[in-house]
N, C-alpha and C. Protein backbone atom coordinates (compact mmCIF):
# COMPACT_ATOMS: atom_id res chain seq x y z
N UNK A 1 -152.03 76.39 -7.74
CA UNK A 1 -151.06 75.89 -8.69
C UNK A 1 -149.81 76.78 -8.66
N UNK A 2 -148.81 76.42 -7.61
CA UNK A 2 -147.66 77.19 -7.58
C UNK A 2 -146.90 77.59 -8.81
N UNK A 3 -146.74 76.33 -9.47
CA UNK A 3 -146.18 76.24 -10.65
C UNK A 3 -146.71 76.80 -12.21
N UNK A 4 -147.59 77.02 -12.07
CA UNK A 4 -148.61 77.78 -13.28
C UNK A 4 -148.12 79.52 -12.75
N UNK A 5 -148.41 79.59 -11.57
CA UNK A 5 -148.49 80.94 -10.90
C UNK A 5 -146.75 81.18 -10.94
N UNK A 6 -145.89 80.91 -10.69
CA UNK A 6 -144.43 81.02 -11.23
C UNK A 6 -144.28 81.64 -12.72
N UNK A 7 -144.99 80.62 -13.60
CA UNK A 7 -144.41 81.45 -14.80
C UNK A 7 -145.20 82.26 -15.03
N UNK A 8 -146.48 82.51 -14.61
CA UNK A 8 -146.96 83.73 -15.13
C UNK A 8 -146.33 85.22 -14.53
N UNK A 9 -145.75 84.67 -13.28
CA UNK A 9 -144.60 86.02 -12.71
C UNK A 9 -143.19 85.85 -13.38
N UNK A 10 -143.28 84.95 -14.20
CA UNK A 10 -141.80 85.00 -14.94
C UNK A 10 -140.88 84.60 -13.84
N UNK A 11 -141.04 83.37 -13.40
CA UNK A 11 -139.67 82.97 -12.23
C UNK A 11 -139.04 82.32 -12.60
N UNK A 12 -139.41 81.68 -14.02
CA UNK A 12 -138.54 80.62 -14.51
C UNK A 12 -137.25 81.34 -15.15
N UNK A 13 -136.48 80.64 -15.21
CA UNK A 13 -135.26 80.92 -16.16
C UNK A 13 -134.98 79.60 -16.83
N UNK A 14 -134.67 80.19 -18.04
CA UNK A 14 -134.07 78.85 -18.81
C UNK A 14 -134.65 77.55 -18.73
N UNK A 15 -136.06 77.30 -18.81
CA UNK A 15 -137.20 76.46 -18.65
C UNK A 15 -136.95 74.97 -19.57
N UNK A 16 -136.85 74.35 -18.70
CA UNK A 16 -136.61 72.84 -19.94
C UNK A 16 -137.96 72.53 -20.50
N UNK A 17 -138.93 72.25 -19.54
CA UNK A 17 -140.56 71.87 -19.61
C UNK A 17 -141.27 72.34 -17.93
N UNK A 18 -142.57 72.80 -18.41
CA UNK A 18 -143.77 72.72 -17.29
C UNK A 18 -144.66 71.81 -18.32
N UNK A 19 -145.12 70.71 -17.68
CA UNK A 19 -145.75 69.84 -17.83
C UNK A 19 -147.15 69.81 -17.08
N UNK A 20 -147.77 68.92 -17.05
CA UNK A 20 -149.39 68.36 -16.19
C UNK A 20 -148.68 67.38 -16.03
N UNK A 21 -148.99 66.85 -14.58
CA UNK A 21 -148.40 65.48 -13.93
C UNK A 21 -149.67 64.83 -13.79
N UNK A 22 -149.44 63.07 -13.36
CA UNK A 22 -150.63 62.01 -13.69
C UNK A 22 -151.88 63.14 -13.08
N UNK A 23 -151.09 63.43 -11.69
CA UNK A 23 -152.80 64.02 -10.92
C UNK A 23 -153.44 65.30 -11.49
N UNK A 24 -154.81 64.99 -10.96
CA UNK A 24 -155.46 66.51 -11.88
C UNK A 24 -154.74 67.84 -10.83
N UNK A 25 -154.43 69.10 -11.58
CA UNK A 25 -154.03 69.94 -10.90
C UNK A 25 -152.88 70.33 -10.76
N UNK A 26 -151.92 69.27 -10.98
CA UNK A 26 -150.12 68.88 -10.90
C UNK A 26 -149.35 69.06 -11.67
N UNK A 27 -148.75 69.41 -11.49
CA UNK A 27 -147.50 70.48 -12.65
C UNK A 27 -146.06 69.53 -12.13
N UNK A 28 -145.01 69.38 -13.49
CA UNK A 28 -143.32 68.85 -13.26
C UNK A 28 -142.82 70.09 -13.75
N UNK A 29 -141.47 70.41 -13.04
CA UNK A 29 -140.90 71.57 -14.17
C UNK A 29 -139.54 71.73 -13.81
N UNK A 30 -138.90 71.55 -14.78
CA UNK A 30 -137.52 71.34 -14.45
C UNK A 30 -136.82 72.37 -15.33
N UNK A 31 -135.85 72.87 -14.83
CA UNK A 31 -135.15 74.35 -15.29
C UNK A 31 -134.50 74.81 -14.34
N UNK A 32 -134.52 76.41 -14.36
CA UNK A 32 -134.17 77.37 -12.82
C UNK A 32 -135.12 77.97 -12.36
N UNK A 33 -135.05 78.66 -11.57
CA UNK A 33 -136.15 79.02 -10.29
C UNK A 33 -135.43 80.40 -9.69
N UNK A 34 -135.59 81.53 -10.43
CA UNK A 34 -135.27 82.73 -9.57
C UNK A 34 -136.14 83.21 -8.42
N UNK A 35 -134.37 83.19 -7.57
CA UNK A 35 -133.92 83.45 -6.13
C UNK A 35 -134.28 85.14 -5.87
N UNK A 36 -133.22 85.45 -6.91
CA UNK A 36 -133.45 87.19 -6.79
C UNK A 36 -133.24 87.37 -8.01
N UNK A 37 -134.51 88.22 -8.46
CA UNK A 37 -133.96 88.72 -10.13
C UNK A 37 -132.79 89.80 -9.99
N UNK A 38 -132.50 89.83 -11.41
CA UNK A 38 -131.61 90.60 -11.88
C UNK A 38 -132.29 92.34 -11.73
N UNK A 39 -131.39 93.53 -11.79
CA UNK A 39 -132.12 94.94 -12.12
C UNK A 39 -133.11 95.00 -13.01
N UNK A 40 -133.49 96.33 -13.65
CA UNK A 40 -134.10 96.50 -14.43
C UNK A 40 -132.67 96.93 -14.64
N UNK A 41 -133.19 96.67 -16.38
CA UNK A 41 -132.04 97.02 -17.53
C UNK A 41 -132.22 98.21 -18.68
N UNK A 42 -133.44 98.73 -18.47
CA UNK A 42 -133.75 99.47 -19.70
C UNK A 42 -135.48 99.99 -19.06
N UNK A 43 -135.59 101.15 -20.22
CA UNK A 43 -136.87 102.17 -19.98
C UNK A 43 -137.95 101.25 -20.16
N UNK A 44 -137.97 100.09 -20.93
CA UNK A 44 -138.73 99.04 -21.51
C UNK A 44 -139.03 98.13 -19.83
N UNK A 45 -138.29 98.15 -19.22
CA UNK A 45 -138.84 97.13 -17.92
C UNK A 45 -137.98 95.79 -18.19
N UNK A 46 -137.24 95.44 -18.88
CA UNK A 46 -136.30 94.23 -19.25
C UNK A 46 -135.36 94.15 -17.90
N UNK A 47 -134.87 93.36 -17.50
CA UNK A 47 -134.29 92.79 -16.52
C UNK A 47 -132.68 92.07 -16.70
N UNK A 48 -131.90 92.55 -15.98
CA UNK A 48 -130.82 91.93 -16.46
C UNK A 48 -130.58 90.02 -15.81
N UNK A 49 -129.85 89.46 -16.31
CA UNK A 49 -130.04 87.97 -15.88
C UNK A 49 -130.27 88.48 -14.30
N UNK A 50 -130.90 87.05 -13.71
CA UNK A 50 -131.10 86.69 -12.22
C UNK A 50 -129.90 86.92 -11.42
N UNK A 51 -129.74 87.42 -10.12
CA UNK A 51 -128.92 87.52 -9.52
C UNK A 51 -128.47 86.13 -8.75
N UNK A 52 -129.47 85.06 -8.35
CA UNK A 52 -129.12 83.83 -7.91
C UNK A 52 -130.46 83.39 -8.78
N UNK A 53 -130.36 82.08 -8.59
CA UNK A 53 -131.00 80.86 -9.08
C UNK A 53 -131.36 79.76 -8.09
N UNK A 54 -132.29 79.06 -8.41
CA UNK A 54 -132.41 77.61 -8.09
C UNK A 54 -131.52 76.64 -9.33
N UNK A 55 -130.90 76.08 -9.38
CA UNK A 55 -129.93 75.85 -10.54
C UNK A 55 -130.35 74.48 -10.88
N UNK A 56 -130.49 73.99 -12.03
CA UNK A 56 -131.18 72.64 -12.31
C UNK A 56 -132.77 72.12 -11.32
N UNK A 57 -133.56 73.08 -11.46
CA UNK A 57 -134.55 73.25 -10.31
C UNK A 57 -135.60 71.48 -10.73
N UNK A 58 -136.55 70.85 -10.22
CA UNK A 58 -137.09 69.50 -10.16
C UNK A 58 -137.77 70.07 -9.15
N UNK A 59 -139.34 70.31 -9.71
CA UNK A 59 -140.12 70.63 -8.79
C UNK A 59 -141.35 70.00 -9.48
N UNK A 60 -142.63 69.53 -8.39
CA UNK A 60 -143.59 69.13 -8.37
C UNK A 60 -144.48 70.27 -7.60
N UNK A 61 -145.63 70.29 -7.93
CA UNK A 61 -147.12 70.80 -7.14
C UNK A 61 -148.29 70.18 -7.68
N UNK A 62 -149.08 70.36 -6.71
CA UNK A 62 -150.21 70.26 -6.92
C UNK A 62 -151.13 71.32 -6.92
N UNK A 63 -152.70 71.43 -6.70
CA UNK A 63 -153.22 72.44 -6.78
C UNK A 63 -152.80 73.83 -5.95
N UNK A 64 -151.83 73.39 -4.90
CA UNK A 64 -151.93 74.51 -4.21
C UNK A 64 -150.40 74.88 -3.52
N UNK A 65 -149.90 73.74 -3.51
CA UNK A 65 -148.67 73.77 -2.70
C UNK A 65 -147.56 73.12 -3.61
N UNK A 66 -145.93 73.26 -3.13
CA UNK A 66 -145.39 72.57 -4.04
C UNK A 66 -144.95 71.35 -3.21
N UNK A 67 -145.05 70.19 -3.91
CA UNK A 67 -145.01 68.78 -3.27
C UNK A 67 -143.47 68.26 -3.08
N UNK A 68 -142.72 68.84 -3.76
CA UNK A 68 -141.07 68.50 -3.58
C UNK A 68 -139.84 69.69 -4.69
N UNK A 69 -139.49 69.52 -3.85
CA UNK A 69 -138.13 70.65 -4.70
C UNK A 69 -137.23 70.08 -4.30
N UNK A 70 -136.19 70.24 -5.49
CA UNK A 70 -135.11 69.73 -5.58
C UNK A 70 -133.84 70.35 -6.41
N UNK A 71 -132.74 70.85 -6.09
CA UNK A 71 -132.02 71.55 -7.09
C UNK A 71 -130.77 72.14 -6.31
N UNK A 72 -130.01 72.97 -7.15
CA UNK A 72 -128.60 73.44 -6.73
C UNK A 72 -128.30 74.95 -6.43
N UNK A 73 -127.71 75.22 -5.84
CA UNK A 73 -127.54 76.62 -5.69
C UNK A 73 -126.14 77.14 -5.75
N UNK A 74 -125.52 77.94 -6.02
CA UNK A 74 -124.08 78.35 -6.20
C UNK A 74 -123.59 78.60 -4.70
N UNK A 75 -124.32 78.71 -4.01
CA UNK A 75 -123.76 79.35 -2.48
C UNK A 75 -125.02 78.55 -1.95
N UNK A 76 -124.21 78.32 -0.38
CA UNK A 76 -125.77 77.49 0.54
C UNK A 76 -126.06 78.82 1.04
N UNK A 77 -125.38 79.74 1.69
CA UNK A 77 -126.31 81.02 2.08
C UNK A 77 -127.51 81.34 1.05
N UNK A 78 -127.74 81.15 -0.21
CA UNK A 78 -128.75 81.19 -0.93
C UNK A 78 -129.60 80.39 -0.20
N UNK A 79 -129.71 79.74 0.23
CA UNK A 79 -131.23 78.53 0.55
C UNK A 79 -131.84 79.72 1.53
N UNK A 80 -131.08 80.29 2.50
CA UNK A 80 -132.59 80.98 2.73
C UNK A 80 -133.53 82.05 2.46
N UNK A 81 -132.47 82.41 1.57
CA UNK A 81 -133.11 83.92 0.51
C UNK A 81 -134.35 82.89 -0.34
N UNK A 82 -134.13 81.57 -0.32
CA UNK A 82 -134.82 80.87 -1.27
C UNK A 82 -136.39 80.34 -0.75
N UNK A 83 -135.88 79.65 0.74
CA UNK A 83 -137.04 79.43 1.38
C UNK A 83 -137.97 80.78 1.66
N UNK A 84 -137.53 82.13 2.34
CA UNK A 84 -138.16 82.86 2.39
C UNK A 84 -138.87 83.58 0.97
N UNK A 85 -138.42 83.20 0.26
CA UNK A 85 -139.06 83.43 -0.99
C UNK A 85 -140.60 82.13 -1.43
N UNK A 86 -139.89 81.14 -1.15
CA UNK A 86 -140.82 80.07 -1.61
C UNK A 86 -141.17 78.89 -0.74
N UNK A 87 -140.93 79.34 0.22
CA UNK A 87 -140.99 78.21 1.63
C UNK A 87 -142.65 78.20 1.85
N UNK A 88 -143.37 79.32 1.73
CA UNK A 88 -144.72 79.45 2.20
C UNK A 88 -145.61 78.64 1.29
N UNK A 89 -144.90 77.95 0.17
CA UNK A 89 -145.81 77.52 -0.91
C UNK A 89 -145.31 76.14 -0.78
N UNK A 90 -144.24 75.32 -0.01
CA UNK A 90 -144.15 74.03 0.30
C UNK A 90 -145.03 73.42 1.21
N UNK A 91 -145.38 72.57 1.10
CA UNK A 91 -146.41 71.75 1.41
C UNK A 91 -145.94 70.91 2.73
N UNK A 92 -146.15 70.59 4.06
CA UNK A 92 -145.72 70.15 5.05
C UNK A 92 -145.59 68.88 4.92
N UNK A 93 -144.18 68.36 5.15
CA UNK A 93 -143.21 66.77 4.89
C UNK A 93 -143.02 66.66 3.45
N UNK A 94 -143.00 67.92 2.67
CA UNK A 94 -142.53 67.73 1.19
C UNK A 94 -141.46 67.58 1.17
N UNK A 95 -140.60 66.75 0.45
CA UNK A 95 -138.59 66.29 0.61
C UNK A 95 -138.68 68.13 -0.46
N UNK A 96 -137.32 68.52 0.00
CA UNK A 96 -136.67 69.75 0.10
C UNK A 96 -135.36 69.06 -0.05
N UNK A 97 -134.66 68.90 -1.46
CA UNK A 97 -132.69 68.65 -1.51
C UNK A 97 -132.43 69.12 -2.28
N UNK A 98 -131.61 70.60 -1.17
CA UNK A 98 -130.77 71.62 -1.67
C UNK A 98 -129.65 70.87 -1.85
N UNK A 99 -128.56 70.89 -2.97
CA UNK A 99 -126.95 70.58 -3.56
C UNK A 99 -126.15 72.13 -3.41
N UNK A 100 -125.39 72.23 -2.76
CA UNK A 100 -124.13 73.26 -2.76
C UNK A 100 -122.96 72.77 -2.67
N UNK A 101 -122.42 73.49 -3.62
CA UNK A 101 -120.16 72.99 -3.45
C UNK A 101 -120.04 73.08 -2.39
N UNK A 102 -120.01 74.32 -1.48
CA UNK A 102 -119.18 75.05 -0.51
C UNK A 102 -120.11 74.56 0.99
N UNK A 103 -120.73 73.11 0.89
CA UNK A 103 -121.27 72.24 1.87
C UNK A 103 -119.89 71.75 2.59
N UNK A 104 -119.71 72.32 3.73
CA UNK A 104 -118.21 71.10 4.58
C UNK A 104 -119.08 69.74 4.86
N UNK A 105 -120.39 69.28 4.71
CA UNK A 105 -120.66 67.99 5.15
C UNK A 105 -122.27 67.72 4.20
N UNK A 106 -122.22 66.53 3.83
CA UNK A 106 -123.74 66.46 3.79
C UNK A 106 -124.77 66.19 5.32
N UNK A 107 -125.85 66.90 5.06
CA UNK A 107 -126.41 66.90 6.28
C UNK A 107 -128.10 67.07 6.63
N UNK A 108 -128.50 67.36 7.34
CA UNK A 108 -130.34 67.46 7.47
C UNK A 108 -129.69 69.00 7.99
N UNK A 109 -130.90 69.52 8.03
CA UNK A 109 -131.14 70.71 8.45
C UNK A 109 -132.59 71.37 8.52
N UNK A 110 -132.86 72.41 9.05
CA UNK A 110 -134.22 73.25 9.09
C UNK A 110 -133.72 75.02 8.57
N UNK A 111 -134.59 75.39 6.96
CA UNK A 111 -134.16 76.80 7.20
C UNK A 111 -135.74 76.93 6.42
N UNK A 112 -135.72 78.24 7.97
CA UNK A 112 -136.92 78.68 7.75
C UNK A 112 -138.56 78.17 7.69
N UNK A 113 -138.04 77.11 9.09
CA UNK A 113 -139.14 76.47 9.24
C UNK A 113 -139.22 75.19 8.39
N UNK A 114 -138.57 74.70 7.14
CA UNK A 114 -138.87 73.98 6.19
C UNK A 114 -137.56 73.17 6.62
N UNK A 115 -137.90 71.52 6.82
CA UNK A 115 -136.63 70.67 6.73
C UNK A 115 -136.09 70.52 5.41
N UNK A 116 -134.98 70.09 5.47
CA UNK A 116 -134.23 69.85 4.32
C UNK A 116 -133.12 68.95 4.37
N UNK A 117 -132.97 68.66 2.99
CA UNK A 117 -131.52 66.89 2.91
C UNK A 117 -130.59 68.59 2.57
N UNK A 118 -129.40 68.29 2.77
CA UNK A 118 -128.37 69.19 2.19
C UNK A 118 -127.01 68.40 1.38
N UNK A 119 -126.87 68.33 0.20
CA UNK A 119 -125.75 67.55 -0.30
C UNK A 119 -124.78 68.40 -0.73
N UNK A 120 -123.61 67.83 -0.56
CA UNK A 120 -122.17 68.45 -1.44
C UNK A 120 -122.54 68.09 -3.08
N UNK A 121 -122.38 69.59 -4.04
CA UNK A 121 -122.87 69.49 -4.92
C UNK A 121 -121.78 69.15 -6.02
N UNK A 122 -121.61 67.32 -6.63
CA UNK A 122 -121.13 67.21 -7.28
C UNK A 122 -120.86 66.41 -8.39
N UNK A 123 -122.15 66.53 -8.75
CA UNK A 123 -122.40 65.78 -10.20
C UNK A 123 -123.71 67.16 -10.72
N UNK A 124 -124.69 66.80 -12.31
CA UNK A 124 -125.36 67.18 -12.10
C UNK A 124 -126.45 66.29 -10.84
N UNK A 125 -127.63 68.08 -11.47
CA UNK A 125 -128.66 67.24 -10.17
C UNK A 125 -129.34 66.39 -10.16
N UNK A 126 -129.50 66.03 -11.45
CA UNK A 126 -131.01 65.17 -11.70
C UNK A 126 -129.89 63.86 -11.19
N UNK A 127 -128.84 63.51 -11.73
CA UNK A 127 -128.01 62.27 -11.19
C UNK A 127 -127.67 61.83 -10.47
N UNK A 128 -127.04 63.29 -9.63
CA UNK A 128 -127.08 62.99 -8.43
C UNK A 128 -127.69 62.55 -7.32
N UNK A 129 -128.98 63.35 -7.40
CA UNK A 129 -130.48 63.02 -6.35
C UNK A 129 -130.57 61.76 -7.11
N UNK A 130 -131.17 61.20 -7.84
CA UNK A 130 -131.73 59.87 -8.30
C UNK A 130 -130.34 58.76 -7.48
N UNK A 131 -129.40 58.91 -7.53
CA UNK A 131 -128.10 58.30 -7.29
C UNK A 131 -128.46 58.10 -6.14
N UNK A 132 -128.61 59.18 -5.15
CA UNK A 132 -128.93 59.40 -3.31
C UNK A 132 -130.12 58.74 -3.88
N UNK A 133 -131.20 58.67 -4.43
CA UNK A 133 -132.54 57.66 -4.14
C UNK A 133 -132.37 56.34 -4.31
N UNK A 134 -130.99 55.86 -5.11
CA UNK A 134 -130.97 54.46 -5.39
C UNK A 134 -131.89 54.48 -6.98
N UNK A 135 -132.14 55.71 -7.49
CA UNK A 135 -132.85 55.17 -8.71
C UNK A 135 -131.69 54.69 -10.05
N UNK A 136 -132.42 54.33 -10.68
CA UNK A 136 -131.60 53.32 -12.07
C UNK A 136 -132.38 53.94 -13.19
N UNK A 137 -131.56 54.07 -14.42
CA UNK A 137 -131.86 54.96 -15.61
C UNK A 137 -133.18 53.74 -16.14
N UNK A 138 -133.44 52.41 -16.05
CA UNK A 138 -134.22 51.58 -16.05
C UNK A 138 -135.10 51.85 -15.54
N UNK A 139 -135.50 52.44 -14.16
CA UNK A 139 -136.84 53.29 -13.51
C UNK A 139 -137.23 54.24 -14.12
N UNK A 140 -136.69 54.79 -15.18
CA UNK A 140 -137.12 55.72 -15.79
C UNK A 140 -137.76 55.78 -17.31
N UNK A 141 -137.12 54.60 -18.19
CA UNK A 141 -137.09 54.29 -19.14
C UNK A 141 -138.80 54.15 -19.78
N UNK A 142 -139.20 54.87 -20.92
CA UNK A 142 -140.49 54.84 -21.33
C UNK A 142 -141.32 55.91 -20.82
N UNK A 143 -140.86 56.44 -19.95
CA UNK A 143 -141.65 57.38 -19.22
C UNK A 143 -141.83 58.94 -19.69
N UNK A 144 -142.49 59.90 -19.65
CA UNK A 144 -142.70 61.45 -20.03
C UNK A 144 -142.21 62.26 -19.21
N UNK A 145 -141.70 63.23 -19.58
CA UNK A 145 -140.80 64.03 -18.59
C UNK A 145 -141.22 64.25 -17.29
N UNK A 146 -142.73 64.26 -17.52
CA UNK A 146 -143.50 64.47 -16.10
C UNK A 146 -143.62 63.35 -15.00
N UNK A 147 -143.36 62.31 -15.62
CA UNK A 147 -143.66 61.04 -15.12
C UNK A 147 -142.46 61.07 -14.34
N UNK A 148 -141.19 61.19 -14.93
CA UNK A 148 -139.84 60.94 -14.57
C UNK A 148 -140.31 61.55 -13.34
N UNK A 149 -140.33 63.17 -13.28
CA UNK A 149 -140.05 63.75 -12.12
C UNK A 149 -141.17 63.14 -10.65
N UNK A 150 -142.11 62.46 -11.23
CA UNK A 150 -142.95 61.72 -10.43
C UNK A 150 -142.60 60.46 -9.94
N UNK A 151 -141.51 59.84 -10.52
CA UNK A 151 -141.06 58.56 -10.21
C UNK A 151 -139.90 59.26 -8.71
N UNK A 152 -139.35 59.89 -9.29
CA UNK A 152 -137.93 60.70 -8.32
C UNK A 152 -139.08 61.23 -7.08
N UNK A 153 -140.48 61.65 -7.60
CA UNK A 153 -140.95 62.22 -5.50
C UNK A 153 -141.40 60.91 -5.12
N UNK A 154 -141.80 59.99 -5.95
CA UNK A 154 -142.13 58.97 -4.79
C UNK A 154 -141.35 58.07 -4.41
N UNK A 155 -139.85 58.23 -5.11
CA UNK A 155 -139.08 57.65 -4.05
C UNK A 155 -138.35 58.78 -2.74
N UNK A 156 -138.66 59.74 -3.14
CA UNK A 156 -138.09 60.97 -2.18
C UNK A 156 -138.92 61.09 -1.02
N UNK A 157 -140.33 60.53 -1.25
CA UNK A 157 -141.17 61.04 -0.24
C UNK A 157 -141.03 60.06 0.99
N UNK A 158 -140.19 58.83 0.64
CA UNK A 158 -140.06 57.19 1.18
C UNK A 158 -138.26 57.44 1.67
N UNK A 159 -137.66 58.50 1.31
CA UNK A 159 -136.41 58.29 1.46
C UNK A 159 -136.02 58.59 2.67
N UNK A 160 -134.73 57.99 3.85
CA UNK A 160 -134.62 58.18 4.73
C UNK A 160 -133.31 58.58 5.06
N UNK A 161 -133.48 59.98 5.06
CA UNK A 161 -132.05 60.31 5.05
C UNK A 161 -130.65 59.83 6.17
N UNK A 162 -129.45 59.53 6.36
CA UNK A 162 -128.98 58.86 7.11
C UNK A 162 -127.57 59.71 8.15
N UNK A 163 -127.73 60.87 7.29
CA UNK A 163 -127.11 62.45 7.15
C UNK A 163 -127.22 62.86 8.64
N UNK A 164 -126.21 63.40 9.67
CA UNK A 164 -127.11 63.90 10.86
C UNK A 164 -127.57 65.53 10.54
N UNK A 165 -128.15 65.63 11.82
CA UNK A 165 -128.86 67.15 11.56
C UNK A 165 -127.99 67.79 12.59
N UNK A 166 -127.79 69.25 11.32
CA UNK A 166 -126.83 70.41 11.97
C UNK A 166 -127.91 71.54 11.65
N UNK A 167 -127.90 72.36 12.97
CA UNK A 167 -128.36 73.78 12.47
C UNK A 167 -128.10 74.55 11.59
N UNK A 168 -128.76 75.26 10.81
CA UNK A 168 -128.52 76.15 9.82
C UNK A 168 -127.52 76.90 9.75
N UNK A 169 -127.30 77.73 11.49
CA UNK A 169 -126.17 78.51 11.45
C UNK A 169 -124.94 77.90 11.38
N UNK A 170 -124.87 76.67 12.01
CA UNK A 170 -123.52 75.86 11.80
C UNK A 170 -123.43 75.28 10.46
N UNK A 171 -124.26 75.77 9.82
CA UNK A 171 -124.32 75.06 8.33
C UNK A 171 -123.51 76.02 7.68
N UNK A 172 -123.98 77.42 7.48
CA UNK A 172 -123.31 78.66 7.46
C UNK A 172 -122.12 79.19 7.60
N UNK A 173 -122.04 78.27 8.96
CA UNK A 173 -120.39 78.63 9.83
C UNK A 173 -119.49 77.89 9.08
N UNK A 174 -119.60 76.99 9.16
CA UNK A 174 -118.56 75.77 8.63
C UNK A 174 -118.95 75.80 7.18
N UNK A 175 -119.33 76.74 6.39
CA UNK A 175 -119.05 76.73 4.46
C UNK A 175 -117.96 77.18 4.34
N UNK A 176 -117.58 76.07 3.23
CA UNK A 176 -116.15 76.35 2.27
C UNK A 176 -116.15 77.34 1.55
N UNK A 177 -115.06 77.35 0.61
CA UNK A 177 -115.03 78.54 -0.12
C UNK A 177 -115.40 78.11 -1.67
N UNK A 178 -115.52 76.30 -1.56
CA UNK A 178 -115.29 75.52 -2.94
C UNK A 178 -116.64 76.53 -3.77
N UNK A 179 -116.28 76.24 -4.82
CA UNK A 179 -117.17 76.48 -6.13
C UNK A 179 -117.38 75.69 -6.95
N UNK A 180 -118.57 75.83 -7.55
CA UNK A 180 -118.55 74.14 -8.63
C UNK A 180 -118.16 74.75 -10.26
N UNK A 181 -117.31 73.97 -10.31
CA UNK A 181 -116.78 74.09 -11.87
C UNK A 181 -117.67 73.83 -13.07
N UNK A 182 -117.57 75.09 -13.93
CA UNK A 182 -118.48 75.20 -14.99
C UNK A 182 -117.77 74.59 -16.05
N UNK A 183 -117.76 74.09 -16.67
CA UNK A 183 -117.66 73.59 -18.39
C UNK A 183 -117.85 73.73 -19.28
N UNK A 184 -117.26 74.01 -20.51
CA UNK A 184 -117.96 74.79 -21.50
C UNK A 184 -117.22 73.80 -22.71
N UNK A 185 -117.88 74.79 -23.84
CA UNK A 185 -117.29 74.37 -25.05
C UNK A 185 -115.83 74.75 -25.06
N UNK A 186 -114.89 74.35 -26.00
CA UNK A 186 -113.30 74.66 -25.62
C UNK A 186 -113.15 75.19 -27.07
């Protein structure tokens, strides 16, 4: 249970819900997903915020592996600090869609052994991905948070991306400098 085993190492940040999904064993959890924590901050062992994130993270597992991830990152050079962090716990042909601003293209890719959709990040995520699945706020309607995120992998697991595939390093090469604009209260 990747996802049980996450928060008991404290990887979450800013946790919306971890749920039980329909199957026995299966966890939804939508929030962030630290990349690299923050220092230690004090004699106490406290930590200062995360240094990167999984940003609006949409993840599924089951007993052992995680069945789909989905979420944003401030920089695409993050994805592979990310996979090598959590790539060993994805599950083989699990959909993997990383969102970054500073994407020059949407595209397929492989980092770190693990394929992946790569989108220009610019809506939130949950809207965006459902948007790229063709889902409708009507597919969702009535449903439990856990359910939702179960409706979004089984159209992800069916989805065919149409994106061509660029290597990682040319993924790398060709990043912008864009940043995604934060919003706040005024």
């Amino acid at each position: 249970m990747p996802l049980k085993t996450y928060q008991e190492q404290e990887l979450f940040f800013t946790p919306n819900f971890l749920e039980p999904a329909s199957k026995a064993q299966s966890y939804a959890y939508r929030g962030e997903l630290i990349i690299k924590e923050g220092d230690v901050a004090d004699d106490s062992g406290r930590r200062k915020p995360p240094v990167s994130v999984l940003r609006d993270a949409i993840l599924l597992s089951d007993d052992n592996k995680l069945s789909m991830m989905v979420g944003g990152l401030d920089d695409i050079a993050d994805a592979e600090k990310l996979m090598q962090r959590y790539g060993s716990n994805i599950a083989d042909g699990a959909p993997v869609i990383l969102l970054a601003p500073n994407l020059a293209c949407d595209c397929q890719s492989e980092i770190e052994g693990i394929r992946c959709e790569l989108l220009r990040w610019d809506a939130m995520v949950w809207s965006q991905v459902s948007e790229e699945m063709r889902l409708e706020k009507s597919d969702f309607k009535g449903q439990s948070s856990a359910e939702k995120v179960e409706t979004l992998y089984s159209e992800a697991v069916t989805y065919k991306p149409k994106n061509p595939f660029i290597p990682f390093n040319e993924v790398l090469a060709t990043a912008t400098e864009s940043k995604r604009e934060l919003h706040g209260a005024i």
